[in-house]
Protein backbone atom coordinates (compact mmCIF):
# COMPACT_ATOMS: atom_id res chain seq x y z
CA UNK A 1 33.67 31.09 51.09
CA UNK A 2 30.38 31.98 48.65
CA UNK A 3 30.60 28.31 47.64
CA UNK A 4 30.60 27.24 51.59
CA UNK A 5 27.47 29.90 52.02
CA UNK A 6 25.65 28.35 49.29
CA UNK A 7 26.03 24.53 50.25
CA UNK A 8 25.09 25.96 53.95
CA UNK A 9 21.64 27.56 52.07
CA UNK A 10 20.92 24.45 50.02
CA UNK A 11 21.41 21.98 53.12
CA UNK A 12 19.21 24.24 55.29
CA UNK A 13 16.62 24.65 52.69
CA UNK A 14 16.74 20.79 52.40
CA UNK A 15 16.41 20.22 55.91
CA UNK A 16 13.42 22.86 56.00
CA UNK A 17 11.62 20.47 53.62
CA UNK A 18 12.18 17.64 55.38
CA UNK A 19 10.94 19.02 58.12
CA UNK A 20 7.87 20.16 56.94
CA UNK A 21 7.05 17.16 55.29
CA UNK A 22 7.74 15.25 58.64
CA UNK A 23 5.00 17.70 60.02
CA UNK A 24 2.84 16.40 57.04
CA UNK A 25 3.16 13.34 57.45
CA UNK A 26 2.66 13.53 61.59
CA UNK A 27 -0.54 15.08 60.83
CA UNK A 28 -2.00 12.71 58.35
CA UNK A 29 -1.11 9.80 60.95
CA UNK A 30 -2.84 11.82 63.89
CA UNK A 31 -5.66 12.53 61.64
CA UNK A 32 -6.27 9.10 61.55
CA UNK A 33 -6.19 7.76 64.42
CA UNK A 34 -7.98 10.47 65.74
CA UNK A 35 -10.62 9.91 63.92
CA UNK A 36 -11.24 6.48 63.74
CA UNK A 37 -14.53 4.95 64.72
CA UNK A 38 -13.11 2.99 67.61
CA UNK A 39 -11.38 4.15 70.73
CA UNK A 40 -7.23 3.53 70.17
CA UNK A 41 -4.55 3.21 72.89
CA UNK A 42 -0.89 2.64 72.76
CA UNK A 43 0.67 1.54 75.89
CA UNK A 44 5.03 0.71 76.52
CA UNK A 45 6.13 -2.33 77.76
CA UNK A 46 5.33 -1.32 81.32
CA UNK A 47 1.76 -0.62 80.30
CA UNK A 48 1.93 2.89 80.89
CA UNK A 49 -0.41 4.67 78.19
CA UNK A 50 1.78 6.78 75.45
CA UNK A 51 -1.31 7.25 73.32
CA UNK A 52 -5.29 7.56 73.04
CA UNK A 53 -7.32 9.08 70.62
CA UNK A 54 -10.51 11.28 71.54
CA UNK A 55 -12.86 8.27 71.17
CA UNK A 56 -11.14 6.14 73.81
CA UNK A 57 -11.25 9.34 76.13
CA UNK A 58 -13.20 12.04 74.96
CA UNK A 59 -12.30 14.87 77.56
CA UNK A 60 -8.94 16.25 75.96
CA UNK A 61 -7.75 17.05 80.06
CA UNK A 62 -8.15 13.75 80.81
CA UNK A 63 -6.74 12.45 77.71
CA UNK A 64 -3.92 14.43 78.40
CA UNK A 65 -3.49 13.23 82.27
CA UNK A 66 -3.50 9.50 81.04
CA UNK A 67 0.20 9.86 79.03
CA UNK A 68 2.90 8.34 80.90
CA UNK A 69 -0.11 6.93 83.36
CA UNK A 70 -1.12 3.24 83.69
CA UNK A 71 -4.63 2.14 84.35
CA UNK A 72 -4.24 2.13 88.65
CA UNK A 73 -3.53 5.73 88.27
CA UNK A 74 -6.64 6.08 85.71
CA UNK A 75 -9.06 4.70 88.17
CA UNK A 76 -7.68 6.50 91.21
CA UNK A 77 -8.20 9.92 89.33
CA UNK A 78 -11.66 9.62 88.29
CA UNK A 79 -12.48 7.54 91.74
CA UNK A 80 -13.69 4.34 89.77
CA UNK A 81 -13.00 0.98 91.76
CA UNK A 82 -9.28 -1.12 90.38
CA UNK A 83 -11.41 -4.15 89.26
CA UNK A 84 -10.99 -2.74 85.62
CA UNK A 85 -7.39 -1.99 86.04
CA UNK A 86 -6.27 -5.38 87.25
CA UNK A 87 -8.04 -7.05 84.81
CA UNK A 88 -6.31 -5.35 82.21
CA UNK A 89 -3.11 -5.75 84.23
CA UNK A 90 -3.64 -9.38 83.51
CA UNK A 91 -4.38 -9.39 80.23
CA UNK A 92 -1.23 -7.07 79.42
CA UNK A 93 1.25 -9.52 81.52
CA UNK A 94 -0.27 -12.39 79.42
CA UNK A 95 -0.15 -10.36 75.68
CA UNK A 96 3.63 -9.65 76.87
CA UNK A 97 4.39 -13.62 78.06
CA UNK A 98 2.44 -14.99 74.96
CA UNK A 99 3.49 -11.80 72.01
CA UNK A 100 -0.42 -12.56 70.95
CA UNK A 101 -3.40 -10.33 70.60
CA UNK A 102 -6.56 -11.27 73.61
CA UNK A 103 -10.01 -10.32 72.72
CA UNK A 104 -13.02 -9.21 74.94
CA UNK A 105 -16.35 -7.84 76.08
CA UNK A 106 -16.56 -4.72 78.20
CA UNK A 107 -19.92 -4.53 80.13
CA UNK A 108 -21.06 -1.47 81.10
CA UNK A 109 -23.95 0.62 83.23
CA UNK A 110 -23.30 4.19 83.26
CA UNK A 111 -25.55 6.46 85.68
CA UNK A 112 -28.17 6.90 83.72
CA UNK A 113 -28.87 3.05 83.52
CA UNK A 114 -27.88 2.80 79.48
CA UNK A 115 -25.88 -0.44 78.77
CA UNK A 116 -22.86 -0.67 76.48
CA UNK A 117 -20.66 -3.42 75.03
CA UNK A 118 -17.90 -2.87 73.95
CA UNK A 119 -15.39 -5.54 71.73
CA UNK A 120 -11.79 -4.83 72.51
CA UNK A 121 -8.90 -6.10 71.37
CA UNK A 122 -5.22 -6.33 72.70
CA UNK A 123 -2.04 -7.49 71.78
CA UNK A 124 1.55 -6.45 70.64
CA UNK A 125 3.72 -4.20 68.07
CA UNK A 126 6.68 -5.82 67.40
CA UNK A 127 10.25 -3.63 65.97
CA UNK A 128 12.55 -5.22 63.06
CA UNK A 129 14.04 -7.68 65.37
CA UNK A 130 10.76 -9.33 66.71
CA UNK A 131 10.66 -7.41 70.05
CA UNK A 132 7.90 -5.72 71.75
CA UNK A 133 7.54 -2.30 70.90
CA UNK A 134 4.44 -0.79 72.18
CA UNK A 135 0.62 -3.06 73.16
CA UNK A 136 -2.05 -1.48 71.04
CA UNK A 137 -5.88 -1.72 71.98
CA UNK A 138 -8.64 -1.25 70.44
CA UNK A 139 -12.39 -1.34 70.75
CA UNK A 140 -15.32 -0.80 68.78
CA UNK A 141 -19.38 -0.37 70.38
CA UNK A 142 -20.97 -3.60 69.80
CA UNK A 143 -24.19 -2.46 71.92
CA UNK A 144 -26.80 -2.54 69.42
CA UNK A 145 -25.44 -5.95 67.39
CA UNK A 146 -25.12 -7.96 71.37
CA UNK A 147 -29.15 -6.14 72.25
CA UNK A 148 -30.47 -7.29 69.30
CA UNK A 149 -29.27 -11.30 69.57
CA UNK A 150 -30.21 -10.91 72.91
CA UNK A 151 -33.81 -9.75 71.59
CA UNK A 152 -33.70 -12.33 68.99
CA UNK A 153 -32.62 -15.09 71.41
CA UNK A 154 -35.75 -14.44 73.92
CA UNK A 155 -38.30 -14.21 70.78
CA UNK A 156 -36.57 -18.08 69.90
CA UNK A 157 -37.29 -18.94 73.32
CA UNK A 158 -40.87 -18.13 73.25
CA UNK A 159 -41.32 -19.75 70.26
CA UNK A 160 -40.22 -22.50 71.17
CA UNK A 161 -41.30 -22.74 74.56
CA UNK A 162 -45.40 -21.98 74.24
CA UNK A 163 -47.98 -24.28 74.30
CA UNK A 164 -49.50 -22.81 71.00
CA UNK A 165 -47.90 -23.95 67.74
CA UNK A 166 -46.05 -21.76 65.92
CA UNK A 167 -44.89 -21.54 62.17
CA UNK A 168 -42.79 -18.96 59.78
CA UNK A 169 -43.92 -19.67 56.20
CA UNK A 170 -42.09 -17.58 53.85
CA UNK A 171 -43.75 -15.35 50.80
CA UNK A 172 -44.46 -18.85 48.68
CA UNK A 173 -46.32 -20.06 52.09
CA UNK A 174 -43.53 -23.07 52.65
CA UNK A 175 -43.48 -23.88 56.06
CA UNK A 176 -39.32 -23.18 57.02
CA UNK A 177 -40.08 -23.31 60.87
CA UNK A 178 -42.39 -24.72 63.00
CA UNK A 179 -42.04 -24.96 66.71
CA UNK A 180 -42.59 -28.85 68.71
């Protein structure tokens, strides 16, 4: 019977490790993706949301409200119009037909009148046998990079466009541009 006790102790001790290092190892992952610098969602196969990190929804009781939600019921709790939602709809019915990541540009006003871009990606997680597992998305702020080509694009205009001639001679005075 002591022998019994003590393989009952050592396989309970064992499993108490485990355990904790399953914790570990579930908090380094969350760590993570919590704190990477781009919003992070993981959706099922019938694009209902199972994940999001606090950059792709910073309010924690909203964050929490998404799980188990799909984008239709998103947009009908914070009374935001479905155009978003089916448009993501699509995109997910096409990543689960094709098993291939889609890329895009969100364009956004908020209230205030501030513009952001944001680059998103989409596509599939696939298990050992080649299945879809979960749709992962991702996006990362762009604003600043798509303002300043946009910036950079009407200064080239205006070059190129006045009646004045216009040269860029670089720091050995070679002419390397000159406008018609």
């Amino acid at each position: 019977i002591s022998e019994f006790v003590r393989q009952v102790d050592e396989n309970e001790e064992s499993l108490l490790r485990l355990k904790d290092e399953i914790q570990k190892q579930k908090e380094f992952y969350e760590f993570i993706l919590n704190n990477l610098p781009a919003d992070v969602a993981v959706f099922d196969k019938k694009h209902k949301y199972v994940y999001v990190n606090p950059r792709g929804i910073k309010n924690k009781l909203v964050r929490d409200f998404i799980i188990g939600k799909d984008d239709f019921e998103y947009a009908k709790f914070k009374n935001i119009p479905l155009d978003m939602a089916k448009q993501r709809r699509r995109i997910f019915d096409s990543i689960m037909r094709n098993k291939t990541f889609v890329n895009w540009s969100d364009h956004n006003v908020d209230k205030k009148g501030k513009r952001e871009v944001i680059q998103r990606s989409m596509g599939p997680l696939f298990d050992d046998n080649g299945n879809v597992k979960y749709v992962i998305g991702y996006g990362t702020d762009i604003t600043k990079r798509v303002l300043a080509e946009e910036e950079n694009q009407m200064l080239s205009s205006v070059a190129k466009n006045t009646n004045n001639g216009v040269l860029v001679i670089n720091m050995n005075r070679i002419i390397t541009w000159a406008n018609q």
